[in-house]
Protein backbone atom coordinates (compact mmCIF):
# COMPACT_ATOMS: atom_id res chain seq x y z
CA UNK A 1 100.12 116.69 106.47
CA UNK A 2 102.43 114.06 107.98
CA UNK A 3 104.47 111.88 106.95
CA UNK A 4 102.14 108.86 106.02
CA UNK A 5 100.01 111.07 104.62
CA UNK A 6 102.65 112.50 101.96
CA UNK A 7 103.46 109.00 100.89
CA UNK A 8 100.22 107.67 99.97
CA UNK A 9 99.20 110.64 98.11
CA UNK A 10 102.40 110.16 96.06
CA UNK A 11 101.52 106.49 95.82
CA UNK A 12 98.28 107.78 94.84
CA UNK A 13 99.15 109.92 92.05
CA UNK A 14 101.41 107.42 90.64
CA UNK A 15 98.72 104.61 90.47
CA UNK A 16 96.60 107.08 88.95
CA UNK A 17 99.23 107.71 86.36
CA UNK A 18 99.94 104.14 85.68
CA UNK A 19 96.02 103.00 85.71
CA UNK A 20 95.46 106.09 82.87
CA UNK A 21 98.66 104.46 80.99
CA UNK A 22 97.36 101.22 81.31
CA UNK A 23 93.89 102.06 80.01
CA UNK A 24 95.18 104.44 77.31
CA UNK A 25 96.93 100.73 76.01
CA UNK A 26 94.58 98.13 76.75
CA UNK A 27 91.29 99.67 75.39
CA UNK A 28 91.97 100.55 71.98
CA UNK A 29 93.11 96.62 71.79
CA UNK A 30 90.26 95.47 72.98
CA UNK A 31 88.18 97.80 70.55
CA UNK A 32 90.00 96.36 68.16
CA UNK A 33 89.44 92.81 69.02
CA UNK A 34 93.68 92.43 68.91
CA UNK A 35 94.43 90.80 71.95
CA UNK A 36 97.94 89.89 71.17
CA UNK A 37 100.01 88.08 73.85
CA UNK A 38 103.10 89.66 73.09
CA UNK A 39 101.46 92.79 73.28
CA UNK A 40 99.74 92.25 76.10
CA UNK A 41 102.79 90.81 77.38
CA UNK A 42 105.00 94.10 77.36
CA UNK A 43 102.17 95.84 78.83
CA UNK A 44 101.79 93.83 81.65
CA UNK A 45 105.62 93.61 82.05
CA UNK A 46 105.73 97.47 81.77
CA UNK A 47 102.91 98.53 83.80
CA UNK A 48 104.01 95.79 86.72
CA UNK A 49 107.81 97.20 86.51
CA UNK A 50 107.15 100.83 86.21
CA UNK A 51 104.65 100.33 89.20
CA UNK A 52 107.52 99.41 91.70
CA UNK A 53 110.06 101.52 90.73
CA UNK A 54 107.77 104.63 90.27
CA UNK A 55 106.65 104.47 93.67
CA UNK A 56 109.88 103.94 95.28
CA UNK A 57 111.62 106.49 93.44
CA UNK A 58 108.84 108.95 93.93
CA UNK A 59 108.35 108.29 97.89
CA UNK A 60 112.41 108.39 98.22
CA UNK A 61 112.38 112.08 96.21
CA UNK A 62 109.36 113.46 97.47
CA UNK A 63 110.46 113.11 101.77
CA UNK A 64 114.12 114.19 100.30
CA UNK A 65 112.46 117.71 98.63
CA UNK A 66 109.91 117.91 101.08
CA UNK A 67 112.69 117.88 104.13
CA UNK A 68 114.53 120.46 102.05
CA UNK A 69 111.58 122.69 102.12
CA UNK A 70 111.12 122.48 105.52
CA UNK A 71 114.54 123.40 106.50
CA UNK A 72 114.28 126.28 104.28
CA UNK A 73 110.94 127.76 105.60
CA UNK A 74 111.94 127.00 109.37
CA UNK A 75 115.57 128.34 108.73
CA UNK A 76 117.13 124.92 110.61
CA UNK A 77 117.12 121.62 109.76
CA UNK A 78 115.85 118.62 111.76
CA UNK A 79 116.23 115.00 111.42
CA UNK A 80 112.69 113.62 109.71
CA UNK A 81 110.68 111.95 112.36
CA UNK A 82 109.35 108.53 110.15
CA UNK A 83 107.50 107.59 113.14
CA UNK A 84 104.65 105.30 113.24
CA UNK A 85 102.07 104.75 115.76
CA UNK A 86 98.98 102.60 116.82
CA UNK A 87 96.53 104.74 115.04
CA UNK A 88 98.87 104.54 111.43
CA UNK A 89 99.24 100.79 111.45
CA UNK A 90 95.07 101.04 112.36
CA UNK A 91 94.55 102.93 109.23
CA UNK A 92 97.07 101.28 106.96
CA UNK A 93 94.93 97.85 107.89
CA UNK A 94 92.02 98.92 107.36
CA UNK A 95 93.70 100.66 103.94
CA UNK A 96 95.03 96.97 103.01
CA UNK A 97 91.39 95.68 103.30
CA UNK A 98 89.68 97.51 101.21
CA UNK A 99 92.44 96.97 98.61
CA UNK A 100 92.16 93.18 98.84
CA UNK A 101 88.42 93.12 99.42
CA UNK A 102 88.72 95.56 95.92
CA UNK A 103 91.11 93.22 94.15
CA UNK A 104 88.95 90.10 95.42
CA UNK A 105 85.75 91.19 93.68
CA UNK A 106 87.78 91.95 90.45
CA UNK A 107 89.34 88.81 90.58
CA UNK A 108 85.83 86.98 91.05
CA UNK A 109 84.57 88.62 88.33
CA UNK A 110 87.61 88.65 86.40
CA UNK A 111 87.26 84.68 86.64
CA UNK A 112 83.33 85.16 85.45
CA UNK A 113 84.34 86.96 82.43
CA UNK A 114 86.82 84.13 81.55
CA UNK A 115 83.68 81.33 82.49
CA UNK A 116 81.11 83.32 80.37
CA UNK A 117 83.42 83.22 77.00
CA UNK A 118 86.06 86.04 77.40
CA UNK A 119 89.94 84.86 76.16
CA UNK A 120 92.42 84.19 79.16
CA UNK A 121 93.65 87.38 77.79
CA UNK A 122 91.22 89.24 78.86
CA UNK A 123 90.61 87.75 82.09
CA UNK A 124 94.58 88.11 83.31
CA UNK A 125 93.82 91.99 81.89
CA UNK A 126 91.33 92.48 84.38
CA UNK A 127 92.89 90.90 87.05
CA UNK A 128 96.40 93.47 86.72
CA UNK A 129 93.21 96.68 86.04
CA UNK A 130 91.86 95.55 88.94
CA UNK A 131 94.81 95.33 90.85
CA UNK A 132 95.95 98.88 89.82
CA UNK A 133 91.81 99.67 91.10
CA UNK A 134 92.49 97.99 93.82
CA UNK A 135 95.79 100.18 95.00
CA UNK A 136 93.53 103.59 94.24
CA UNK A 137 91.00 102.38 96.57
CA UNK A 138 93.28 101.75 99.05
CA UNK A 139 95.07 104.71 98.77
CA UNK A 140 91.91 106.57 98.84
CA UNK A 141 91.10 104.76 101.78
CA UNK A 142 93.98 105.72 103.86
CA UNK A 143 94.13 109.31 102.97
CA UNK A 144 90.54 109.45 103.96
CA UNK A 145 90.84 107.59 107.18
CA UNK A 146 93.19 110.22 108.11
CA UNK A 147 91.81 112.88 106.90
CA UNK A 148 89.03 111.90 109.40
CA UNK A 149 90.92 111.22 112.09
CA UNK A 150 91.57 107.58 111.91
């Protein structure tokens, strides 16, 4: 597994995490019918936050462990090689567009929800699930891209 590969299924796992979090939040206030904006608020604030600092934290700790393992199974230690060439900016494109053509369509019908009666609440709710969607799917993306071979 290279490099790349390590960091986007860290990224991966941590959007999952957050996108279960989020969910685990938002739905019970929308069964409810209790969509408070201070509530909503801290969630957003929260979710947004913990989202950046999650997946810097985790990609910084996971090449530092993962270069310790290394150096312990090959008995030496070597500099990590971060490098990145044609074929992983290829695949990281085509990873960014289906995470904005995701997020697009959520936004679209994130904006029909709003037209058709829904609170602005509820509409700015979708917009951050389907942004957290939208990061899975291009996570997925990637690691399938190259899994296949770009």
């Amino acid at each position: 597994m290279s490099y790349q590969e390590k960091n986007i299924t860290v990224s991966l796992f941590s959007h999952l995490l957050i996108g279960v979090y989020y969910l685990a939040n938002l739905l019970p206030m929308i069964q409810s019918s209790e969509l408070v904006a201070g509530r909503l608020y801290a969630l957003w604030s929260i979710v947004i936050a913990v989202n950046i600092v999650v997946n810097i934290i985790a990609s910084i700790l996971t090449n530092i462990l993962l270069t310790i393992v290394e150096a312990i199974r090959s008995r030496k230690y070597e500099d990590p090689q971060f490098i990145e060439d044609e074929r992983d900016k290829l695949i990281g494109l085509k990873g960014i567009r289906s995470t904005y053509f995701t997020f697009s369509i959520g936004v679209l019908l994130s904006v029909f929800a709003f037209i058709y009666g829904q609170p602005p609440l509820m509409m700015i709710s979708l917009i951050v699930l389907f942004s957290i969607l939208a990061e899975i799917i291009g996570d997925v993306s990637k690691i399938y891209l190259y899994r296949r071979g770009g």
